[in-house]
Protein backbone atom coordinates (compact mmCIF):
# COMPACT_ATOMS: atom_id res chain seq x y z
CA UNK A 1 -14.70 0.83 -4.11
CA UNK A 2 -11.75 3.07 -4.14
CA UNK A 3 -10.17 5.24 -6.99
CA UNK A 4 -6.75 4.73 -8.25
CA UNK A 5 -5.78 1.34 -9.07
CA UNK A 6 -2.54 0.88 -11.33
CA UNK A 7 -1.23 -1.63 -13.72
CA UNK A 8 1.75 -3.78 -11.95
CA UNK A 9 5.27 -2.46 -14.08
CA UNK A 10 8.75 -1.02 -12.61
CA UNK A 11 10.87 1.67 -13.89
CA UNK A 12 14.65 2.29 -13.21
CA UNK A 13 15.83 5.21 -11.70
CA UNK A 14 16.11 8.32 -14.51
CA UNK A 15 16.77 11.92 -13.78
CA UNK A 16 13.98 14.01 -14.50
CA UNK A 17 14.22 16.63 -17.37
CA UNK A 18 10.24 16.13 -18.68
CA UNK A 19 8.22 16.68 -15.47
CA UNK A 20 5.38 19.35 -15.95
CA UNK A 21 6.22 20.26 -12.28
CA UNK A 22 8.97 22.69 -11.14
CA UNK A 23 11.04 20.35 -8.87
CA UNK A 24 12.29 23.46 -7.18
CA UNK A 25 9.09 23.45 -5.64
CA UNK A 26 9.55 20.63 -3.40
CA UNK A 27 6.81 20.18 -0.27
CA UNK A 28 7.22 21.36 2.83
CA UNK A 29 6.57 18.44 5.42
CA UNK A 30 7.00 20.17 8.24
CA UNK A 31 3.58 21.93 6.94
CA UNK A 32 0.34 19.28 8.02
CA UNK A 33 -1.26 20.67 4.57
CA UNK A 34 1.15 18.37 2.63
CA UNK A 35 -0.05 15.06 4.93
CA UNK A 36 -2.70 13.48 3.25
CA UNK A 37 -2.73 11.16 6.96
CA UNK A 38 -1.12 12.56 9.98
CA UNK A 39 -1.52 12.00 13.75
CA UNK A 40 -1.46 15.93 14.94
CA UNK A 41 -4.89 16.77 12.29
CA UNK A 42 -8.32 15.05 11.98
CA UNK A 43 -8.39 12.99 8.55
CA UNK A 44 -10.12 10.38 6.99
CA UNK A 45 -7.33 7.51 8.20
CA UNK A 46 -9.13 8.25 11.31
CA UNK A 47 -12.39 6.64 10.38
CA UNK A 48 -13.63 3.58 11.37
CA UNK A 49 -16.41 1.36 9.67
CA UNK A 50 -19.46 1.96 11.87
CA UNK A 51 -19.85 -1.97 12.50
CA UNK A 52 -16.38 -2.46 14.25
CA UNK A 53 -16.84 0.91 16.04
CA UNK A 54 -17.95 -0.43 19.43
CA UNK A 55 -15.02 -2.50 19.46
CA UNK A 56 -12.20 -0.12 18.10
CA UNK A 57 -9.24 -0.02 20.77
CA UNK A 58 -6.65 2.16 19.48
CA UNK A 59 -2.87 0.29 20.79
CA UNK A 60 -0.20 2.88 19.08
CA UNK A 61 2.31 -0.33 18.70
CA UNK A 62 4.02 0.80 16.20
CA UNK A 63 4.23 4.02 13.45
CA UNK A 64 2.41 3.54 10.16
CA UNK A 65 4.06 5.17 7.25
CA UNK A 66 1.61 4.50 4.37
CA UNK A 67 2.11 5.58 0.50
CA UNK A 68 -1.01 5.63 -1.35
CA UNK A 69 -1.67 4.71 -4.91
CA UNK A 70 -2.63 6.67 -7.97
CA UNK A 71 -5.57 9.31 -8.13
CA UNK A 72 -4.40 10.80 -10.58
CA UNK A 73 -6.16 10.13 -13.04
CA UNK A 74 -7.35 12.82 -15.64
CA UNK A 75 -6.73 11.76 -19.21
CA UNK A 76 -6.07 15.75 -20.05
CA UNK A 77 -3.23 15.50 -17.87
CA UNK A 78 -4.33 19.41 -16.51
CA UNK A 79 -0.47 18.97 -14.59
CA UNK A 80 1.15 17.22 -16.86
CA UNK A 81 3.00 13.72 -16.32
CA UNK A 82 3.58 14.96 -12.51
CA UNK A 83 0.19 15.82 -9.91
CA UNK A 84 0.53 19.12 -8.19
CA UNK A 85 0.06 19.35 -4.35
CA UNK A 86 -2.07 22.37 -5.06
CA UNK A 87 -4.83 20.32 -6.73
CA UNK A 88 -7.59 21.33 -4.09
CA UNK A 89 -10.16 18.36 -5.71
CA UNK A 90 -6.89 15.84 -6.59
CA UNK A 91 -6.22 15.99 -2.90
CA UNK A 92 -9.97 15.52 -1.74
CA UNK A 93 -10.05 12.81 -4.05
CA UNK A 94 -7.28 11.37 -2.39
CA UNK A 95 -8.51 11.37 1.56
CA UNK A 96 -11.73 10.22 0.61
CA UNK A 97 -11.15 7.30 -0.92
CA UNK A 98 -7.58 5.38 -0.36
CA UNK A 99 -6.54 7.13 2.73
CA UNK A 100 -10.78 6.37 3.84
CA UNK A 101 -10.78 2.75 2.74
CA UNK A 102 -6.95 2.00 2.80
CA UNK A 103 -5.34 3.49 5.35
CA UNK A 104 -8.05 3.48 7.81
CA UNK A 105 -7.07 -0.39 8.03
CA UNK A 106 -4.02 0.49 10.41
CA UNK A 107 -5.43 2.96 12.43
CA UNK A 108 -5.77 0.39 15.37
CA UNK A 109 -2.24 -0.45 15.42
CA UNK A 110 -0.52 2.79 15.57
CA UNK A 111 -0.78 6.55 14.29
CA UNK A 112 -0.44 6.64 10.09
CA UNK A 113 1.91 8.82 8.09
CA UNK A 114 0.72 9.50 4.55
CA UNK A 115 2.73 11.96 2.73
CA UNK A 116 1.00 13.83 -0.42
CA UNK A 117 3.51 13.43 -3.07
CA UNK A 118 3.46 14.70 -6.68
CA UNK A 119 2.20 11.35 -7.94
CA UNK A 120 3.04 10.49 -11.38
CA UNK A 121 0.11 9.99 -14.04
CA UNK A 122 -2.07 6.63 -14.39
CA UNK A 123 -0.79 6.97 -18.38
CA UNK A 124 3.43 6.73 -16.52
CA UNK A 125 2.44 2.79 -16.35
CA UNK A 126 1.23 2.53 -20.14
CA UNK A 127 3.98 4.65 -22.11
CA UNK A 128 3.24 4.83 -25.56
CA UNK A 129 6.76 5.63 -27.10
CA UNK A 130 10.26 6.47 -25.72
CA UNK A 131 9.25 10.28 -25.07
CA UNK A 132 6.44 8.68 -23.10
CA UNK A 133 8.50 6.79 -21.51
CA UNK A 134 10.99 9.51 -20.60
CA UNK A 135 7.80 11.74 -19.50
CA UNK A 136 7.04 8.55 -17.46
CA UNK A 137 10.56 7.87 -15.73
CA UNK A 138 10.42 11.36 -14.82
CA UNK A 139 7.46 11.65 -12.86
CA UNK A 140 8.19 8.45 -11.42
CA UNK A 141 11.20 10.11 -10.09
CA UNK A 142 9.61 12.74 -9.40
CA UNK A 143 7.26 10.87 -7.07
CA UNK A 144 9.81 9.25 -5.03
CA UNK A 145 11.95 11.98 -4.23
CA UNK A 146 8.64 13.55 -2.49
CA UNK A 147 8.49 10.13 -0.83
CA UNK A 148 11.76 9.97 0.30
CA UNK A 149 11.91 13.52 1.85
CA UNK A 150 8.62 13.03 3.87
CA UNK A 151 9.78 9.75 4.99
CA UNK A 152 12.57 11.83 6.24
CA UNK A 153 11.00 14.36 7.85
CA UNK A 154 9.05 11.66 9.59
CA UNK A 155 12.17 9.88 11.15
CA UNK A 156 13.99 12.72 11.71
CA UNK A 157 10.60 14.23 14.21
CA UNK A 158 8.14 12.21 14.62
CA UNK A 159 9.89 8.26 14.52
CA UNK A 160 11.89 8.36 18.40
CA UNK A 161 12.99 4.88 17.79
CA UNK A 162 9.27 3.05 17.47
CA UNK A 163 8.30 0.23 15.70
CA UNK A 164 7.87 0.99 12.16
CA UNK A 165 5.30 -0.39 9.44
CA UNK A 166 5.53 0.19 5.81
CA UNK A 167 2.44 -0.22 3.69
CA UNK A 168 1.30 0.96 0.18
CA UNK A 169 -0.68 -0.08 -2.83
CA UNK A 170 0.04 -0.08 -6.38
CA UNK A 171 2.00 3.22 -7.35
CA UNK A 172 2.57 3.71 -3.55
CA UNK A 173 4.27 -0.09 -3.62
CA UNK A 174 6.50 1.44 -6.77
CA UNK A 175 7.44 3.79 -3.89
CA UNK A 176 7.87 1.47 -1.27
CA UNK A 177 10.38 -1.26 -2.77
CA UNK A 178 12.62 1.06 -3.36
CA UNK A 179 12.24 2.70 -0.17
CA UNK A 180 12.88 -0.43 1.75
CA UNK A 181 16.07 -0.93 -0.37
CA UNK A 182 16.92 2.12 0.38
CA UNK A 183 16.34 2.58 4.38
CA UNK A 184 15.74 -1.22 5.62
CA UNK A 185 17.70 -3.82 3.24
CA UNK A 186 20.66 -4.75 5.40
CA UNK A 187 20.42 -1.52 7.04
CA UNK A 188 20.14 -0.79 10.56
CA UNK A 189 16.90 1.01 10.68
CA UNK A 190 15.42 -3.32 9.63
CA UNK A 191 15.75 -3.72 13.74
CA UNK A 192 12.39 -1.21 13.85
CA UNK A 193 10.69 -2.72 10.79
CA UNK A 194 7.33 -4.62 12.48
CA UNK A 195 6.21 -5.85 8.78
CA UNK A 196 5.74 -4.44 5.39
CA UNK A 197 2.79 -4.14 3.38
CA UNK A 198 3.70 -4.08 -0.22
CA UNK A 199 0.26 -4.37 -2.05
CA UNK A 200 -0.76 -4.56 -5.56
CA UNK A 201 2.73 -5.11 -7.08
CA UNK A 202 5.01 -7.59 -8.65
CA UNK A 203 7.77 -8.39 -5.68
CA UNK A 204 10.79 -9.78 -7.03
CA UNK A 205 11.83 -11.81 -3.88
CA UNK A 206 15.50 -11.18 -5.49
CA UNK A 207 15.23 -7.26 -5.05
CA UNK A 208 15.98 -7.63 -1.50
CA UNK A 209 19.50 -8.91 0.14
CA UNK A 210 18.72 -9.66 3.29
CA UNK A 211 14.26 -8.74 3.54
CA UNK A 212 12.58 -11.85 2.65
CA UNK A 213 8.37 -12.52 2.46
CA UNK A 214 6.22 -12.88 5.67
CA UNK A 215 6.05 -16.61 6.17
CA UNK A 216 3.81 -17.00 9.30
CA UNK A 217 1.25 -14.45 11.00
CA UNK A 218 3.70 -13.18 13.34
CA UNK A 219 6.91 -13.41 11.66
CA UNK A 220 8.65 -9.82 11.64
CA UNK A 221 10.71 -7.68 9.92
CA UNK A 222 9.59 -9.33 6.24
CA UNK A 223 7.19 -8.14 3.66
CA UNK A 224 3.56 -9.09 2.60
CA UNK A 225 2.31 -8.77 -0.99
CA UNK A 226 -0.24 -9.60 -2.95
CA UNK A 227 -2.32 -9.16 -6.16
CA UNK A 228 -5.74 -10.25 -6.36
CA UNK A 229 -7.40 -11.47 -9.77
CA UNK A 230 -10.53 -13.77 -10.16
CA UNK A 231 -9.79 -17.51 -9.54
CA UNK A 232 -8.47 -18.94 -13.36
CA UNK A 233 -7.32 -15.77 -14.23
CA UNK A 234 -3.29 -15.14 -15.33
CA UNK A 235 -3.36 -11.79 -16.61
CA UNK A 236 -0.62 -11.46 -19.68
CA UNK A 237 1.98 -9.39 -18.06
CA UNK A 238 1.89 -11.95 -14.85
CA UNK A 239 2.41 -14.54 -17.87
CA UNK A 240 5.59 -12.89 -19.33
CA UNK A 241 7.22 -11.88 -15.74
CA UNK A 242 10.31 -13.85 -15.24
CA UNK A 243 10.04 -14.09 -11.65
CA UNK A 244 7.44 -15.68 -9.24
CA UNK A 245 6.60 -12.60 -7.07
CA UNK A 246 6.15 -12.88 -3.21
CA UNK A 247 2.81 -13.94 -2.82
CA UNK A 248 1.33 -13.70 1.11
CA UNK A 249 -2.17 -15.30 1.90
CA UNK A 250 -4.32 -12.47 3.58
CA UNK A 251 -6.51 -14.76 5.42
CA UNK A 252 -3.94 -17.04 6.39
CA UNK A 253 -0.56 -15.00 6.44
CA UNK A 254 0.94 -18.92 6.42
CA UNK A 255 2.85 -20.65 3.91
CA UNK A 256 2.04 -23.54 4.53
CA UNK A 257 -1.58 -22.65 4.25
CA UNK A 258 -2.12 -21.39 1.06
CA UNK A 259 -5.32 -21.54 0.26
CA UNK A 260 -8.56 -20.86 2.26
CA UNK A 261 -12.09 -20.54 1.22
CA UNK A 262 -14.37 -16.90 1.93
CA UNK A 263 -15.82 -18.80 4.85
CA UNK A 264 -12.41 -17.49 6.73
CA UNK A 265 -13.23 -13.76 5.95
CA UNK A 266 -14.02 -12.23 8.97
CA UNK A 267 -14.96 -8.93 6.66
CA UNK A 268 -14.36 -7.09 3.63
CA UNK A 269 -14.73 -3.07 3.52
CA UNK A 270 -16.76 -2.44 -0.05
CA UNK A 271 -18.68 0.20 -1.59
CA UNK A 272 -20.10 1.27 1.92
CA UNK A 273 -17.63 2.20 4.10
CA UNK A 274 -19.33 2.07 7.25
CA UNK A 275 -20.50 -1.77 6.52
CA UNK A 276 -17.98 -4.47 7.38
CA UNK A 277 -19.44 -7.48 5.06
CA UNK A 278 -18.03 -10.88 5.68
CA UNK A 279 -17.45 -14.06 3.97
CA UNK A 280 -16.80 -11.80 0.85
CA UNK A 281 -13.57 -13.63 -0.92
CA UNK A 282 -11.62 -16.47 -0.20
CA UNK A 283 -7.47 -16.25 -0.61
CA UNK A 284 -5.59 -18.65 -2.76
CA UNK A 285 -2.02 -18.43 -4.00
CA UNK A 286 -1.12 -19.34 -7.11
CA UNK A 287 2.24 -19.03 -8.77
CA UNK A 288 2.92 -15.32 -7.53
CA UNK A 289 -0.68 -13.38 -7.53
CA UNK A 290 -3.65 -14.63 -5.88
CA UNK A 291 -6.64 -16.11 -6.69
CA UNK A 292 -10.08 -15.72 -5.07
CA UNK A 293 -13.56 -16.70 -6.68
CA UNK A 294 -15.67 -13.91 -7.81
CA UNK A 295 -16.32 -11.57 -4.87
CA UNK A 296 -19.64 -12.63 -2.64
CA UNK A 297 -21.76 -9.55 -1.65
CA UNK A 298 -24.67 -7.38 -2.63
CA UNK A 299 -24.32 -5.91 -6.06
CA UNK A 300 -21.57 -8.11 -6.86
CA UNK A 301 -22.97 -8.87 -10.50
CA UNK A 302 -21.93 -4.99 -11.43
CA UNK A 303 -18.45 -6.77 -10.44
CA UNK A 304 -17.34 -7.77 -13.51
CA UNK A 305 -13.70 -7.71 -13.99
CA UNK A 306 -10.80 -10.66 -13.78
CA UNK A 307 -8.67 -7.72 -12.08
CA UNK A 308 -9.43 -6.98 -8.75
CA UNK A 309 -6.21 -4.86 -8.02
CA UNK A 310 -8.54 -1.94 -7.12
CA UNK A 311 -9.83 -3.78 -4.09
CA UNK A 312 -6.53 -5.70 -3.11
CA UNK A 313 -6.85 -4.32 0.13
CA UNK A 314 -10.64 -3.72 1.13
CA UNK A 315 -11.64 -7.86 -0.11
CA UNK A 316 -9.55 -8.58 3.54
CA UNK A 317 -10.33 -5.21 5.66
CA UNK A 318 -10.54 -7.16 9.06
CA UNK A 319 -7.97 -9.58 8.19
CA UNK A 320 -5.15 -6.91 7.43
CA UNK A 321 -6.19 -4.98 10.15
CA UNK A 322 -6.36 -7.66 12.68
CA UNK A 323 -2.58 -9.28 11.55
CA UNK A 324 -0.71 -5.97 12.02
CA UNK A 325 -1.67 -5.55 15.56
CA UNK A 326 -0.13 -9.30 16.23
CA UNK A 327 2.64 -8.75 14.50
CA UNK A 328 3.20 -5.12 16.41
CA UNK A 329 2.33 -7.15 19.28
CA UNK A 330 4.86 -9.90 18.37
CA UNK A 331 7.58 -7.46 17.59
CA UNK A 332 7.40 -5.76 20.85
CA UNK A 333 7.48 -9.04 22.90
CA UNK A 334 10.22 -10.02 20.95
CA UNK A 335 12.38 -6.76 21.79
CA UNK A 336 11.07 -6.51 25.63
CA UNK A 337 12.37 -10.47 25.78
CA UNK A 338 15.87 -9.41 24.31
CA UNK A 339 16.12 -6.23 26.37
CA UNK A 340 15.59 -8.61 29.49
């Protein structure tokens, strides 16, 4: 399905003094080399699954500014803890599969941002000893400091005041909390935010002052999460956090529906890209991850994993892409009606 899936865990903030990587040599994101996804070049975010294609209607409602998870993935570590922009196949990697079978979800909705950034290491989320650890906060660091700059560089010439949507998965989502903290929590720049998309990581709904979970399809300015294991399934470090994280229902972005069978799948995104395959996985909450019975499609008996963080996003490909157009749309009827 798609490469870089990451273990849910959070690190504070630590200044970097391990990182393989020179942080004097920060990227440039004024150059379209260091944009893994970006409106003014041709990319992979651009694609769209052949089966939809007749019906793809591009609406630009609002900016997408997505942070991707971890590719890399190389148990040498041939950068050490930090990735290096320069990694010709890291970045190929990359575009072909999250910024293919991830990103490509919000292409209808507006043009996507996705800044390269010198990821940390998969091994960051599984240190083995404090100067693992340290190697780990580091590159973490690291990371979000790339983040932060492209983000920006995107507001400061490329933004103009549009609707904004935040998404990410797993290492990305590391990212993204703290970016919303950051830029959105209580801040002005919230009155632009359409939704956020915070996938594949614990949310502790008490990180945020004033952002609070999605609680209808429409409702704005809020985050989504989720994380998707097999129906019966509490992985152990879900069964040790001390916090129910914010848990949104793909299928029926309601809480007060939280639970719907696969029958509601209007189409998953799998192996094949180009084949939109529905009826795939149903959507169930349960106490802060959620649930679905084993995935329904052809080949699904090589499926066999509890964990099905790799394909948080690509078991509800239609479904995502379908609720951040209303809730662009929503956002922007909202702010015509108070303009008026």
């Amino acid at each position: 399905m798609l490469l870089g899936g990451c273990a849910q865990s959070n690190y504070k903030t630590y200044q970097p003094a391990y990182s393989a990587i020179d942080w004097e040599e920060q990227p440039d994101y004024s150059q379209l080399k260091n944009w893994a996804a970006h409106p003014l070049k041709a990319d992979p975010s651009d694609s769209v699954p052949a089966s939809i294609l007749k019906s793809f209607s591009p609406k630009y409602l609002a900016d997408v500014f997505f942070i991707h998870p971890t590719t890399y993935l190389d148990p040498s570590l041939p950068n050490g803890w930090s990735a290096s922009l320069k990694d010709i196949a890291l970045n190929i990697k990359t575009d072909y599969s999250t910024i293919l079978s991830q990103a490509s979800i919000f292409n209808e909705v507006g043009p996507i941002y996705a800044p390269r950034y010198r990821q940390a290491h998969i091994s960051s989320y599984y240190p083995k000893n404090k100067v693992d650890t340290l190697h780990a906060l580091a590159a973490f660091e690291l990371a979000y400091q790339d983040v932060k700059k492209a983000f920006d560089f995107y507001l400061t010439n490329y933004n103009q005041g549009k609707p904004i949507i935040i998404a990410s998965h797993s290492q990305g989502s590391t990212h993204a909390k703290r970016l919303l903290k950051e830029y959105f929590d209580g801040k002005e720049l919230s009155k632009q935010l359409v939704s956020a998309y915070i996938v594949g990581m614990a949310i502790d709904p008490a990180e945020f002052t004033n952002l609070k979970s999605c609680t209808t399809p429409t409702e704005t300015g809020c985050i989504c999460a989720w994380r998707t294991f097999k129906e019966g399934y509490v992985p152990p470090f879900v069964q040790i956090e001390k916090f129910s994280s914010i848990v949104t229902n793909p299928l029926t972005w309601d809480s007060n529906q939280p639970a719907v069978g696969r029958e509601a799948n209007q189409g998953a995104v799998l192996y094949n890209f180009k084949k939109v395959i529905p009826k795939v996985a149903a959507a169930i909450n349960h106490q802060g991850i959620l649930w679905t019975p084993k995935p329904k499609f052809f080949g699904n008996f090589l499926f066999n994993t509890n964990n099905y963080h790799i394909a948080d996003y690509n078991l509800y490909y239609l479904s995502v892409r379908k609720n951040a157009s209303e809730r662009a749309l929503h956002f922007l009827n909202q702010s015509s009606t108070k303009s008026n």
